[in-house]
Protein backbone atom coordinates (compact mmCIF):
# COMPACT_ATOMS: atom_id res chain seq x y z
CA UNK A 1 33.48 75.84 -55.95
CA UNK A 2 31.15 76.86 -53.21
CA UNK A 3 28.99 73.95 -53.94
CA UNK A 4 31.30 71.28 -53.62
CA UNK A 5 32.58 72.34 -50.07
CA UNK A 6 28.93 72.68 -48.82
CA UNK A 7 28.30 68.79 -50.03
CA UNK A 8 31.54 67.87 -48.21
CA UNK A 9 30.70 69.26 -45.13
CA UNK A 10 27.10 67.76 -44.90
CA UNK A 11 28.42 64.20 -45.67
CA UNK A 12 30.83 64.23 -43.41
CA UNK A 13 28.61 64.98 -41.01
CA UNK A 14 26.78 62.24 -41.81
CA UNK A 15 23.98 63.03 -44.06
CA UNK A 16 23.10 61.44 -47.07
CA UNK A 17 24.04 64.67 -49.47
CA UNK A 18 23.46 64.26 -53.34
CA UNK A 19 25.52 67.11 -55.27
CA UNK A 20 24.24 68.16 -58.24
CA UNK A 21 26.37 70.31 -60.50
CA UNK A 22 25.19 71.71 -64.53
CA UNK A 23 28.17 70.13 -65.69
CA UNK A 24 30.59 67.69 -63.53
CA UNK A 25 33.46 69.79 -64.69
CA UNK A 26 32.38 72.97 -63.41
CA UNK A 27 33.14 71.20 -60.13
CA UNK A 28 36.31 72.72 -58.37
CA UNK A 29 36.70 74.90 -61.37
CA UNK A 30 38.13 78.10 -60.85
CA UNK A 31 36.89 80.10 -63.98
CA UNK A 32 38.21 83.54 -62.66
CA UNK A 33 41.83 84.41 -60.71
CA UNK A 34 43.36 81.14 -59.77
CA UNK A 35 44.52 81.94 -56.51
CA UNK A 36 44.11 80.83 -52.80
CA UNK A 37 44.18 83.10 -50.05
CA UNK A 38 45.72 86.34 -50.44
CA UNK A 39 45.33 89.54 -48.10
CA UNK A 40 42.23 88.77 -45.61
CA UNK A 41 41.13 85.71 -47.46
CA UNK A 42 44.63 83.30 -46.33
CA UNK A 43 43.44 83.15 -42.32
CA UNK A 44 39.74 82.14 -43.71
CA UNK A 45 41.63 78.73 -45.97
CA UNK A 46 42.99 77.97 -42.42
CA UNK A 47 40.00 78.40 -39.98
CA UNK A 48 37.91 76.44 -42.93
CA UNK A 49 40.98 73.51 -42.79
CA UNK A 50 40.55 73.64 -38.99
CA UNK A 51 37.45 72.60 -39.03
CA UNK A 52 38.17 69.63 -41.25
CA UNK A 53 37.44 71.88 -44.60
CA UNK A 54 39.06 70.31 -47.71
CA UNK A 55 40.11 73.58 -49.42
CA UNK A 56 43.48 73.98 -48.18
CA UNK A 57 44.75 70.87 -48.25
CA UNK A 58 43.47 70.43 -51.97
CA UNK A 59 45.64 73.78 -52.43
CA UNK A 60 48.57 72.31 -51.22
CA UNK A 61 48.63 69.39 -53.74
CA UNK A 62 47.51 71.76 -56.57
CA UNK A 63 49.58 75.00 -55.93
CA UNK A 64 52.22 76.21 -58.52
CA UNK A 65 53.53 79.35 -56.29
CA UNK A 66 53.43 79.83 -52.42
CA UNK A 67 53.50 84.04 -51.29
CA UNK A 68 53.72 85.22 -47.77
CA UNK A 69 52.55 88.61 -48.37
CA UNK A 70 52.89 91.96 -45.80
CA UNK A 71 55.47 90.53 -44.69
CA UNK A 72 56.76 94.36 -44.47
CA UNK A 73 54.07 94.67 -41.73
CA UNK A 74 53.56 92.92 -38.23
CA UNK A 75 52.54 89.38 -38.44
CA UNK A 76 49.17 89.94 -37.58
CA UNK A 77 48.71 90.85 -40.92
CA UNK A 78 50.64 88.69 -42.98
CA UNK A 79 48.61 86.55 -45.51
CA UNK A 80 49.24 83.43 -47.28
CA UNK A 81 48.63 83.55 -51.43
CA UNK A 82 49.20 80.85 -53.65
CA UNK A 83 49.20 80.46 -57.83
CA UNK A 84 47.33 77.58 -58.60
CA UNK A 85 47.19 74.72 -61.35
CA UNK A 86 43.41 75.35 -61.98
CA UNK A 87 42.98 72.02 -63.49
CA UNK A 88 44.91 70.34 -61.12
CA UNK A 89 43.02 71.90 -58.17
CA UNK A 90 39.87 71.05 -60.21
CA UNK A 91 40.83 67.75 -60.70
CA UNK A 92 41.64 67.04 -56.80
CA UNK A 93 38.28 68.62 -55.57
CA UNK A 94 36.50 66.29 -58.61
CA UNK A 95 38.05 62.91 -56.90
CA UNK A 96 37.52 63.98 -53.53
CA UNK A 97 33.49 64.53 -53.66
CA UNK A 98 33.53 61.05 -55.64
CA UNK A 99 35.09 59.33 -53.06
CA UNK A 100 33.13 60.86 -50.12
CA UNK A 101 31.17 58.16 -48.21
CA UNK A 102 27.16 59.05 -47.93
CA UNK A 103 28.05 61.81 -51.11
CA UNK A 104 26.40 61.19 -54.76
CA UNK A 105 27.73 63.46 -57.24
CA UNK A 106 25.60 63.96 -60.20
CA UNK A 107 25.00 66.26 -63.43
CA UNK A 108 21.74 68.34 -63.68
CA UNK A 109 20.34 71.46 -63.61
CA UNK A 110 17.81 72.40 -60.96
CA UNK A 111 15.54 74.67 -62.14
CA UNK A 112 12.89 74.72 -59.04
CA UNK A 113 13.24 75.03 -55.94
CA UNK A 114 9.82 73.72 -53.90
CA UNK A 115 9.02 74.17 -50.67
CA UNK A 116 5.82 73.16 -48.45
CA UNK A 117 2.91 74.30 -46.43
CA UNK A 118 5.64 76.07 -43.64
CA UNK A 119 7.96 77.79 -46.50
CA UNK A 120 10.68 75.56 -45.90
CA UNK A 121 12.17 73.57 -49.00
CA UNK A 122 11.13 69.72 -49.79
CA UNK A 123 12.33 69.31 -53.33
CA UNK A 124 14.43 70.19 -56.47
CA UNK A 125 13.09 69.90 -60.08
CA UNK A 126 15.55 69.24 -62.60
CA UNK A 127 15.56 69.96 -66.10
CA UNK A 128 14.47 66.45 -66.95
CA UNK A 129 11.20 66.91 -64.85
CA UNK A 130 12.66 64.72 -62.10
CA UNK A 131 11.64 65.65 -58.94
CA UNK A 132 14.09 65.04 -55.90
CA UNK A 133 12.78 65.31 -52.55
CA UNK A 134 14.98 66.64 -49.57
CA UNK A 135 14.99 67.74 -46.04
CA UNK A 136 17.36 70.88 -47.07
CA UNK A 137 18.65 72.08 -49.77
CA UNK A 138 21.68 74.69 -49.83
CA UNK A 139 21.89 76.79 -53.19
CA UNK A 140 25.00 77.99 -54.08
CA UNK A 141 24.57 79.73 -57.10
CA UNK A 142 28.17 80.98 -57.84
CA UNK A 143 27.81 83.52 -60.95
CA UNK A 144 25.02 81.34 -62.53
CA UNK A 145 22.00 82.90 -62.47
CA UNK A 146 20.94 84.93 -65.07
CA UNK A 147 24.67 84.84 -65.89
CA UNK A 148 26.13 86.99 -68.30
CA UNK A 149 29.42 87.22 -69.96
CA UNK A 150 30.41 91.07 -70.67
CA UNK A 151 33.36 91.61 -73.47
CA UNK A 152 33.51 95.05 -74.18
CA UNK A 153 29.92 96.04 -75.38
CA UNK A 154 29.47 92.34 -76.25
CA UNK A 155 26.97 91.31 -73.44
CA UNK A 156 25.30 87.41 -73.77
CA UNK A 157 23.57 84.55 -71.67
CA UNK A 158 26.09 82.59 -70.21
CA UNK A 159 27.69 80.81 -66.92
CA UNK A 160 31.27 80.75 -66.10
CA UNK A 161 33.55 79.56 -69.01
CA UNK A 162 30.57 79.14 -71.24
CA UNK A 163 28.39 77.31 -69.60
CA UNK A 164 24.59 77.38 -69.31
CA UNK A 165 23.12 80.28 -67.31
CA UNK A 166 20.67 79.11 -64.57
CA UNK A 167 17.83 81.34 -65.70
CA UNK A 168 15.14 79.12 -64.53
CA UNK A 169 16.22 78.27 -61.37
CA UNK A 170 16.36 82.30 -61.27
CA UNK A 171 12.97 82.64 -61.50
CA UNK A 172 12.08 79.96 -59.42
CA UNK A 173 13.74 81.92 -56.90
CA UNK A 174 12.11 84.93 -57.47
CA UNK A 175 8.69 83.39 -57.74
CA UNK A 176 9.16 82.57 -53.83
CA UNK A 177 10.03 86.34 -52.80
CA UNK A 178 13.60 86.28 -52.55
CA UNK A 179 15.26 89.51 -52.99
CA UNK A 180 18.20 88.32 -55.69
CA UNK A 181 21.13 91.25 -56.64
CA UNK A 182 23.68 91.23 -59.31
CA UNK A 183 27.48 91.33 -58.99
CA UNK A 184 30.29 92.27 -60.91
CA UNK A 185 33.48 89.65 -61.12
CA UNK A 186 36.40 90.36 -63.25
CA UNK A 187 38.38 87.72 -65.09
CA UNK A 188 42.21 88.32 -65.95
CA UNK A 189 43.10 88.21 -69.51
CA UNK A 190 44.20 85.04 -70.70
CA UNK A 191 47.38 86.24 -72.62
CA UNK A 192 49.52 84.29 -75.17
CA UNK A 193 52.80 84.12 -73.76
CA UNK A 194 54.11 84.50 -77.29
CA UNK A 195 52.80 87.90 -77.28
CA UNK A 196 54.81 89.59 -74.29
CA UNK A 197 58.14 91.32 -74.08
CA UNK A 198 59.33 89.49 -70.68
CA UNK A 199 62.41 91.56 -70.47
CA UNK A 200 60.53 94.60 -69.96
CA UNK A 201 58.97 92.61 -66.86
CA UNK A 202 59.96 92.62 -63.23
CA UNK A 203 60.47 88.39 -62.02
CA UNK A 204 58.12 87.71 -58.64
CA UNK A 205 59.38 84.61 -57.22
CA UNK A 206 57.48 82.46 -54.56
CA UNK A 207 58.74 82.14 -51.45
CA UNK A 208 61.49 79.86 -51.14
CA UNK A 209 60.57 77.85 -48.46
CA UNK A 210 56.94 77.85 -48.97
CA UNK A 211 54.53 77.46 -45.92
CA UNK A 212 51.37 75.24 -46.73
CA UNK A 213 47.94 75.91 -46.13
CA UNK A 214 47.14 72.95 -44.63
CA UNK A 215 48.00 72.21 -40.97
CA UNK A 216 48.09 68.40 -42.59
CA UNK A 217 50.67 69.12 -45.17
CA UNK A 218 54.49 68.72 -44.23
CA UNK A 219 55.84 69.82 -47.31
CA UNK A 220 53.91 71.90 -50.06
């Protein structure tokens, strides 16, 4: 999702950005939790929508479930979290790169990144053995490189809802000296509704009058 924002914010500030994505639906897609905000992470949707960031207004037209939560606590601390319709949202982020003026959106996988005489980068190489040249290029790798899927003690090669892992591109990266570190994400069970005694459950509503994330949205 990372990658989509960056694109927006460089064409809107008037560079000629191409976005290039492993698969055109991995863009927007929210593969783990799909939630916005939430404790800490609420104020940072509104400081990015402040400064003309798309994320919380495509949250507001994609959101299921609106919670103000600490609500217990002083307002200083109280933190926006909403449910989201993680097609929906994906969908929405999709439409708004492809109609971005001075933004190309395109499917391939970069699997160089190289740089010239100075160390700074002047090109991507692609899979196909196209060679794109560029003034800058900002990487945002999500969980892609050298991705791997862990289910139980079943461990494999893969991106985020199986795609492809970026394992070139890793190297690439590693062949110029960066220092690269692995992470941990967890990803809720998907659970068959089917399956689940409800009435043993306790009901969490939204809030009834939901606040929006956007400063542009009058009503959520």
């Amino acid at each position: 999702m990372i990658t989509d924002r960056a694109a927006l914010a460089a064409a809107r500030l008037g560079l000629e950005t191409v976005c290039l994505t492993i698969n055109l639906d991995a863009v927007g897609n929210m593969p783990c939790n799909p939630a916005i905000g939430g404790t800490a992470k609420g104020h940072l949707v509104r400081e990015l929508d402040a400064l003309g960031g798309e994320m919380a207004r495509a949250a507001d037209r994609a959101c299921i479930q609106y919670r103000m939560l600490n609500r217990r606590k002083g307002p200083a601390v109280w933190s926006l979290r909403a449910q989201a319709d993680r097609r929906k949202y994906q969908q929405v982020m999709k439409h708004t790169l492809e109609l971005q003026p001075g933004l190309t959106l395109r499917q391939a996988e970069v699997t160089e990144i190289r740089c010239d005489g100075n160390g700074h980068a002047a090109a991507v190489v692609l899979r196909t053995g196209a060679v794109l040249g560029a003034r800058a290029v900002i990487l945002c790798t999500g969980t892609y490189l050298t991705g791997q899927t862990i289910v139980g003690e079943c461990i494999e090669a893969s991106g985020p809802d199986g795609l492809h892992p970026a394992n070139a591109l890793t190297d690439s990266l590693r062949a110029l000296g960066l220092p690269l570190r692995r992470f941990k994400t967890g990803t809720p069970p998907r659970v068959n509704a089917r399956s689940v005694d409800f009435s043993q459950m306790e009901v969490q509503t939204g809030d009834k009058t939901p606040l929006p994330f956007s400063f542009s949205t009058e009503h959520p």
